[in-house]
N, C-alpha and C. Protein backbone atom coordinates (compact mmCIF):
# COMPACT_ATOMS: atom_id res chain seq x y z
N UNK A 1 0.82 -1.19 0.00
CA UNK A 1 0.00 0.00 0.00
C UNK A 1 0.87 1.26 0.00
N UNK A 2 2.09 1.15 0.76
CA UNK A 2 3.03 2.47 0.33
C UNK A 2 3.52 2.80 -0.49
N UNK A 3 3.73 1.60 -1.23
CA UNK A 3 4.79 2.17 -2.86
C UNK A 3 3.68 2.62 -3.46
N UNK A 4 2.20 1.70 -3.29
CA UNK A 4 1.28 2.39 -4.40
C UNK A 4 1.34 3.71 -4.14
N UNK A 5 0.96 4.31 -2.72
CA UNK A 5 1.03 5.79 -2.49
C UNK A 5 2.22 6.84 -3.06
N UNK A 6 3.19 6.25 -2.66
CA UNK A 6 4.20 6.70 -3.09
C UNK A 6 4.55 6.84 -4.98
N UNK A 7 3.76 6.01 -5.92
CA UNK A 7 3.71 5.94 -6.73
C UNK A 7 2.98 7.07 -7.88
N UNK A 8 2.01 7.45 -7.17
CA UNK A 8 0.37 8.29 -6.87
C UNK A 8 1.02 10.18 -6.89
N UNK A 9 1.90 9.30 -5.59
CA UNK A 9 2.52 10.80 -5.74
C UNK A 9 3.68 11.53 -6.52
N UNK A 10 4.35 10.39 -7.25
CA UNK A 10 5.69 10.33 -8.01
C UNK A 10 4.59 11.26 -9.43
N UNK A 11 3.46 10.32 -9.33
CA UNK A 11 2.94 10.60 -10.98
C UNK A 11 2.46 12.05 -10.33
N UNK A 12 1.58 12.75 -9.29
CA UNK A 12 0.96 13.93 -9.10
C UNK A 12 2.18 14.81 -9.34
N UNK A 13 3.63 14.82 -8.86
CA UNK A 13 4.28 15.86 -9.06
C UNK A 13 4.92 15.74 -10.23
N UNK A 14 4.67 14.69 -11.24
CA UNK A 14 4.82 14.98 -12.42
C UNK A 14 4.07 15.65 -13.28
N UNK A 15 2.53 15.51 -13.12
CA UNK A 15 1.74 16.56 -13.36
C UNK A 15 2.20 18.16 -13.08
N UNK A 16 2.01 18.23 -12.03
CA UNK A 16 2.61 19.67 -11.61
C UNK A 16 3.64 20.37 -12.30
N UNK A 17 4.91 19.32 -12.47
CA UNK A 17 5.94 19.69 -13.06
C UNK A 17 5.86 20.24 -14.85
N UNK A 18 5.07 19.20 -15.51
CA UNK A 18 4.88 19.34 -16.56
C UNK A 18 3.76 20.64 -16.50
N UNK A 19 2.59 20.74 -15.77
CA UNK A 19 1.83 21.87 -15.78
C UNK A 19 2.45 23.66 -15.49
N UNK A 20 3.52 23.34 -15.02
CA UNK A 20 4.02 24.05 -14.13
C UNK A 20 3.04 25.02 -13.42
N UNK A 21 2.38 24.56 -12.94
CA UNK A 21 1.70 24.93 -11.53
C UNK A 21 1.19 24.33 -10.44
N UNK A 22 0.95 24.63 -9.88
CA UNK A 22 0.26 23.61 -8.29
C UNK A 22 -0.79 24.40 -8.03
N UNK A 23 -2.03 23.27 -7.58
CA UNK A 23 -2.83 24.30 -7.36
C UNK A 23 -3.59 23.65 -5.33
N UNK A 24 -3.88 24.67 -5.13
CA UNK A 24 -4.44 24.25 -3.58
C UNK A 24 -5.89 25.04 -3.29
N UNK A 25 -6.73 24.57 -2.55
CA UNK A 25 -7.70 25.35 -2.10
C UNK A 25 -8.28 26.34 -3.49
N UNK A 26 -8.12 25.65 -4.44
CA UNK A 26 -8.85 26.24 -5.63
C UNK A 26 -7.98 27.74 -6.33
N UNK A 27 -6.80 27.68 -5.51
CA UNK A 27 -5.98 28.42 -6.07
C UNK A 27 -4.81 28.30 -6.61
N UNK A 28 -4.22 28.53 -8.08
CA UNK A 28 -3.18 28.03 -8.71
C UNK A 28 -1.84 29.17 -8.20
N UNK A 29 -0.55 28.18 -8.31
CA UNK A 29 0.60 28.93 -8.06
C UNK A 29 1.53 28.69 -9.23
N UNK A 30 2.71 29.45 -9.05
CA UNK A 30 3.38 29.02 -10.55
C UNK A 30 4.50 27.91 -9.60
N UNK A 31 5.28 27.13 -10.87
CA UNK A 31 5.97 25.88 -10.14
C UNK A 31 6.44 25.80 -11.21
N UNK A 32 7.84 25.46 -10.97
CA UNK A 32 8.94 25.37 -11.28
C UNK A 32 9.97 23.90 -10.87
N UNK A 33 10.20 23.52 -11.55
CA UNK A 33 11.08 22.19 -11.09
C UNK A 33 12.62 22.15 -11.69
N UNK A 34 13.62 21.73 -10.97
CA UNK A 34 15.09 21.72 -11.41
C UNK A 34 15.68 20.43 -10.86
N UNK A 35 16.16 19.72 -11.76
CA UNK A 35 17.29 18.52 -11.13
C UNK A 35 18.78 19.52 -11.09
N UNK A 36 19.43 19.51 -10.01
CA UNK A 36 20.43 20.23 -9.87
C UNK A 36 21.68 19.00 -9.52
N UNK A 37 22.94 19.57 -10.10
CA UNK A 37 24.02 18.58 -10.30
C UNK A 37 24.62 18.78 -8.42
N UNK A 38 23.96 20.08 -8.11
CA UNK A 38 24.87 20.34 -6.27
C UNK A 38 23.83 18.98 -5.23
N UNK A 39 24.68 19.06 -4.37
CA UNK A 39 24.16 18.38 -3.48
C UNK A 39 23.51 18.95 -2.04
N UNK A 40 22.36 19.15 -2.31
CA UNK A 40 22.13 20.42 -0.98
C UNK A 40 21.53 19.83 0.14
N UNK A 41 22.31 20.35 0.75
CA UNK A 41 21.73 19.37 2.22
C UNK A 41 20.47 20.10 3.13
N UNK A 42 20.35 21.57 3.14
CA UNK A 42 18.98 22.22 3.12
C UNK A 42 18.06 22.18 2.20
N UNK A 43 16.88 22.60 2.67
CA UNK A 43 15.53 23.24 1.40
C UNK A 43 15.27 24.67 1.65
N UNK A 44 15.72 25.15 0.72
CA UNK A 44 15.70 27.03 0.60
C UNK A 44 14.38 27.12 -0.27
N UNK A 45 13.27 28.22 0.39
CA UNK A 45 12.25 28.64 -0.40
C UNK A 45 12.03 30.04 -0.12
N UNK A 46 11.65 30.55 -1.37
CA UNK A 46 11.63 31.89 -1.11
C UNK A 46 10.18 32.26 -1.84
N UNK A 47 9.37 33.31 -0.95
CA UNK A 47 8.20 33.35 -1.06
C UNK A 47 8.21 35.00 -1.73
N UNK A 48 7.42 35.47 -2.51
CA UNK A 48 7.46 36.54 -2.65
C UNK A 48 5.81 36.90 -2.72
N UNK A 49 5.31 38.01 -2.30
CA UNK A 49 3.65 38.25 -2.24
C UNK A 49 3.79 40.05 -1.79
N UNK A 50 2.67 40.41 -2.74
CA UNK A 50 2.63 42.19 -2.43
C UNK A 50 4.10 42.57 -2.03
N UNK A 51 5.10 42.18 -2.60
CA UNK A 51 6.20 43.39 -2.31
C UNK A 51 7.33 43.02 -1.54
N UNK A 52 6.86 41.51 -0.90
CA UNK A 52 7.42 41.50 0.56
C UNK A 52 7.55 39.55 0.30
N UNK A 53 9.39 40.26 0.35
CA UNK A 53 10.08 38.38 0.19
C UNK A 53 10.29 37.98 1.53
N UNK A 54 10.01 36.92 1.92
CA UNK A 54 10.17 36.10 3.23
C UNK A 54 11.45 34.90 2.15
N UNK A 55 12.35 34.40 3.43
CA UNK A 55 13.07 33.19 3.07
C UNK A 55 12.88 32.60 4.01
N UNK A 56 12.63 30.94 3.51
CA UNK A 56 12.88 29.68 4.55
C UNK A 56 13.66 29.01 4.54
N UNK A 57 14.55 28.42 5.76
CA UNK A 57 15.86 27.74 5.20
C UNK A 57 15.14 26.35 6.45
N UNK A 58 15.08 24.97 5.65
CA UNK A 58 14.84 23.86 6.28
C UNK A 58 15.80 23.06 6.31
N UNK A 59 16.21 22.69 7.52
CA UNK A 59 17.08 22.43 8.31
C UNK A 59 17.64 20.59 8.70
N UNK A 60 16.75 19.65 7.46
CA UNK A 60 16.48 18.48 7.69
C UNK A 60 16.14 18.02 9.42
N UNK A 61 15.37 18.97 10.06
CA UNK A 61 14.75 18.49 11.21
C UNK A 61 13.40 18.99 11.42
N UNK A 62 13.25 19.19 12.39
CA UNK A 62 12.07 20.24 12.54
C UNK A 62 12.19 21.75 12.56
N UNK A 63 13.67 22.31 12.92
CA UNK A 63 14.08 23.58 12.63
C UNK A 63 13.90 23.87 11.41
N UNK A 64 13.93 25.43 11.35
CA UNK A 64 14.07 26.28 10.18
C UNK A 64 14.10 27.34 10.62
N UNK A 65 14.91 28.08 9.75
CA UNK A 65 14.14 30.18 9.44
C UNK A 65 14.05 30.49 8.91
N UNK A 66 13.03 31.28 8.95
CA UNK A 66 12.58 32.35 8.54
C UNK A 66 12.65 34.02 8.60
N UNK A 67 12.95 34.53 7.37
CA UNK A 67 13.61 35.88 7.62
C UNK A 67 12.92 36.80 6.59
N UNK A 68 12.33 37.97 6.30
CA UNK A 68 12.43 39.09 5.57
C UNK A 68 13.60 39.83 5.85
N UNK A 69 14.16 39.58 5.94
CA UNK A 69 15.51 40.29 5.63
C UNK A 69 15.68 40.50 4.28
N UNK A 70 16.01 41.80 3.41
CA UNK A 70 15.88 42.11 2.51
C UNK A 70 17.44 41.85 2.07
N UNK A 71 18.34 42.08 2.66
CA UNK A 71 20.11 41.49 2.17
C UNK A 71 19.78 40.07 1.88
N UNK A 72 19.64 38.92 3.58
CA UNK A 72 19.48 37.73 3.05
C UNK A 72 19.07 37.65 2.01
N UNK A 73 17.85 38.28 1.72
CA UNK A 73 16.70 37.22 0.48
C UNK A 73 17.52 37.44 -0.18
N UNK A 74 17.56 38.45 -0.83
CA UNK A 74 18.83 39.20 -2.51
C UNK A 74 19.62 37.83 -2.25
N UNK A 75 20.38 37.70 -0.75
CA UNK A 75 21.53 37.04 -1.16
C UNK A 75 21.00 35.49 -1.71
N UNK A 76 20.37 34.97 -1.31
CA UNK A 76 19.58 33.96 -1.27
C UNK A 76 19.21 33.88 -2.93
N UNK A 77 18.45 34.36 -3.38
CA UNK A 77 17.72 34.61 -4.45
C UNK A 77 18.87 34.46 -5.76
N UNK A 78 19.58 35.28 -5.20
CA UNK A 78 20.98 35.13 -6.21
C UNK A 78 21.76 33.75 -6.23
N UNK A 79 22.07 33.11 -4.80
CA UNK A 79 21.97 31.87 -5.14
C UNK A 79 21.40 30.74 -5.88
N UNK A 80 20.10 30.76 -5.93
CA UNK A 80 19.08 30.17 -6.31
C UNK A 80 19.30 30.50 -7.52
N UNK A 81 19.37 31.49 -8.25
CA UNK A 81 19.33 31.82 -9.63
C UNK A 81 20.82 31.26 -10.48
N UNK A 82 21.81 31.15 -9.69
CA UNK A 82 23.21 30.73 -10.04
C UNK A 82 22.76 29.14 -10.15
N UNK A 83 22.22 28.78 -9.15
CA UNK A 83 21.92 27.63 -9.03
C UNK A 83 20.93 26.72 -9.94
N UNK A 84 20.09 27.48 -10.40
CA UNK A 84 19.10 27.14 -11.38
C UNK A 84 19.44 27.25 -12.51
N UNK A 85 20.52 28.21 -12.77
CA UNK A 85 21.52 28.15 -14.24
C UNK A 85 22.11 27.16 -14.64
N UNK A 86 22.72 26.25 -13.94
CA UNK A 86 23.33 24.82 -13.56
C UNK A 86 22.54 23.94 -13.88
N UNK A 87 21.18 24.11 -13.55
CA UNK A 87 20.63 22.76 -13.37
C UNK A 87 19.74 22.54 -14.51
N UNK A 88 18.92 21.29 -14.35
CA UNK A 88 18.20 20.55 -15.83
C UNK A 88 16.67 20.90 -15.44
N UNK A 89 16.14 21.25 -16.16
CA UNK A 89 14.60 22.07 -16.00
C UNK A 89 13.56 20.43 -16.36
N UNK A 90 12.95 20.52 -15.40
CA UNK A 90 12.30 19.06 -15.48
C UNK A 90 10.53 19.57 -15.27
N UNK A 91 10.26 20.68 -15.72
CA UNK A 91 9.24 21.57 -16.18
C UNK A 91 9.03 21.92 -17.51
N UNK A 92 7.59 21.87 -17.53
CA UNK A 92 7.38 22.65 -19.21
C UNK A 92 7.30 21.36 -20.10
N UNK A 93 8.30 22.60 -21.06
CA UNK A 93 8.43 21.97 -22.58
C UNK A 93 10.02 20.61 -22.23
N UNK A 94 10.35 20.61 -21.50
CA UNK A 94 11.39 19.27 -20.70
C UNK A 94 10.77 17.82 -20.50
N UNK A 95 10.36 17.82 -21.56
CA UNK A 95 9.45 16.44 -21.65
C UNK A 95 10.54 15.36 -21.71
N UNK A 96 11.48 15.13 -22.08
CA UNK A 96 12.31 14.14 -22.53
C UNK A 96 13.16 14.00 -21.12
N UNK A 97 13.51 14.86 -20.31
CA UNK A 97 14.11 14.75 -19.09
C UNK A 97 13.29 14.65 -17.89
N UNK A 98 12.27 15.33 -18.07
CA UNK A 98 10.86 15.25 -17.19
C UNK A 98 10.68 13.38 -17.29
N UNK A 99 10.39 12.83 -18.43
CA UNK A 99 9.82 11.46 -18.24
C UNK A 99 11.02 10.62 -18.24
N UNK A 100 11.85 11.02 -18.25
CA UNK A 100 13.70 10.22 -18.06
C UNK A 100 13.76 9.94 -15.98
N UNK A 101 13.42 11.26 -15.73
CA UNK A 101 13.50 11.62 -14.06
C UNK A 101 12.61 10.97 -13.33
N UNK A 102 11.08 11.20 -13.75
CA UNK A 102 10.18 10.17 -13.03
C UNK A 102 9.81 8.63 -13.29
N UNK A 103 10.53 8.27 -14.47
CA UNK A 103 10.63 7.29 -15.27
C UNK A 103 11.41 5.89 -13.82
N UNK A 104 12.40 6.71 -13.55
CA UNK A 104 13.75 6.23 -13.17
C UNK A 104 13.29 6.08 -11.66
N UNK A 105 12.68 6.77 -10.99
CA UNK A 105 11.91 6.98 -9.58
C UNK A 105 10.86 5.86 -9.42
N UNK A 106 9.84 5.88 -10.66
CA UNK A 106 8.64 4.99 -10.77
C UNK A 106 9.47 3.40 -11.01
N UNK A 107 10.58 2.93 -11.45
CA UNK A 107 11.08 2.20 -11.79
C UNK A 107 11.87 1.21 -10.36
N UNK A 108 12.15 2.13 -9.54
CA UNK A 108 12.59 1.52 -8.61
C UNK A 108 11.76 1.18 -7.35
N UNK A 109 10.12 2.27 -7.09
CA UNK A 109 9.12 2.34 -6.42
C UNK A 109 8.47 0.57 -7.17
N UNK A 110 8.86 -0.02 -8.48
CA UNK A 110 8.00 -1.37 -9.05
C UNK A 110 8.44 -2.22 -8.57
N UNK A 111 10.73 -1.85 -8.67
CA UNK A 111 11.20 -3.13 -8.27
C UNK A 111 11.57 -3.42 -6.68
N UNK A 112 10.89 -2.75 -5.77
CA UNK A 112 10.82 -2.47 -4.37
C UNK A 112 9.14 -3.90 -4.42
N UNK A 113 8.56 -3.34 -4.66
CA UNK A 113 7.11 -3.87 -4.95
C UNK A 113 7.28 -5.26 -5.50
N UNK A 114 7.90 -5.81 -6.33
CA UNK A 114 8.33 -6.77 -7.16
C UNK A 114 9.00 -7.67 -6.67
N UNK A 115 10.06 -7.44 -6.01
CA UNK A 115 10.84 -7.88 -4.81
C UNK A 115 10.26 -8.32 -3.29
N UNK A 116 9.35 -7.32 -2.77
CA UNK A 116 8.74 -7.33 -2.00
C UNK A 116 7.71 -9.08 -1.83
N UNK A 117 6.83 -8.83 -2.89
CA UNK A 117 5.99 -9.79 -3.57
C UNK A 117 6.54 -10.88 -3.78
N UNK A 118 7.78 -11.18 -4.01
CA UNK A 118 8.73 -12.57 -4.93
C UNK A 118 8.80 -13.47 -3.39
């Protein structure tokens, strides 16, 4: 029952990815997806709304922060953008790397399942 879930959800954020949007509570956001060659051991998100950037830095625990700090974000943001220059766009019109990426995910979620079963 978990790989199926897990499977469910491999294919939903492939939707998303290819749509590039997400949508919640009947409201759509824009979305963006990157396979990046770095190895990052945080999750950096940066929110922007009316004017006013917040950053989150997740901490692989239950920590994080959160800052409007207008230096951080810039600095942040500029990262992210260096960083997204680098990397393979697995959004959009990235159909051939998009279904290479979840291809390869869904493939090992079968032989987990397959194995499991034997």
């Amino acid at each position: 029952m978990l790989c199926t879930q897990l499977l469910q959800l491999i294919e939903n954020i492939e939707k998303i990815a290819e749509k590039e949007k997400k949508e919640y509570k009947g409201k759509e956001a824009f979305y963006r997806m990157f396979l990046s060659p770095l190895e990052i051991m945080n999750d950096f998100m940066i929110t922007k709304k009316d004017g006013i950037n917040v950053t989150s830095i997740k901490l692989y625990t239950i920590n994080g922060i959160f800052t409007s700090n207008e230096y951080f974000c810039s600095e942040v943001e500029k990262w992210m953008k260096n960083s997204i220059a680098m990397s393979l766009s697995l959004s959009g019109n990235s159909t051939r790397e998009r279904f290479l990426f979840f291809q390869k995910l869904k493939n090992r979620v079968n032989y987990l399942m397959e194995t499991k079963n034997a």
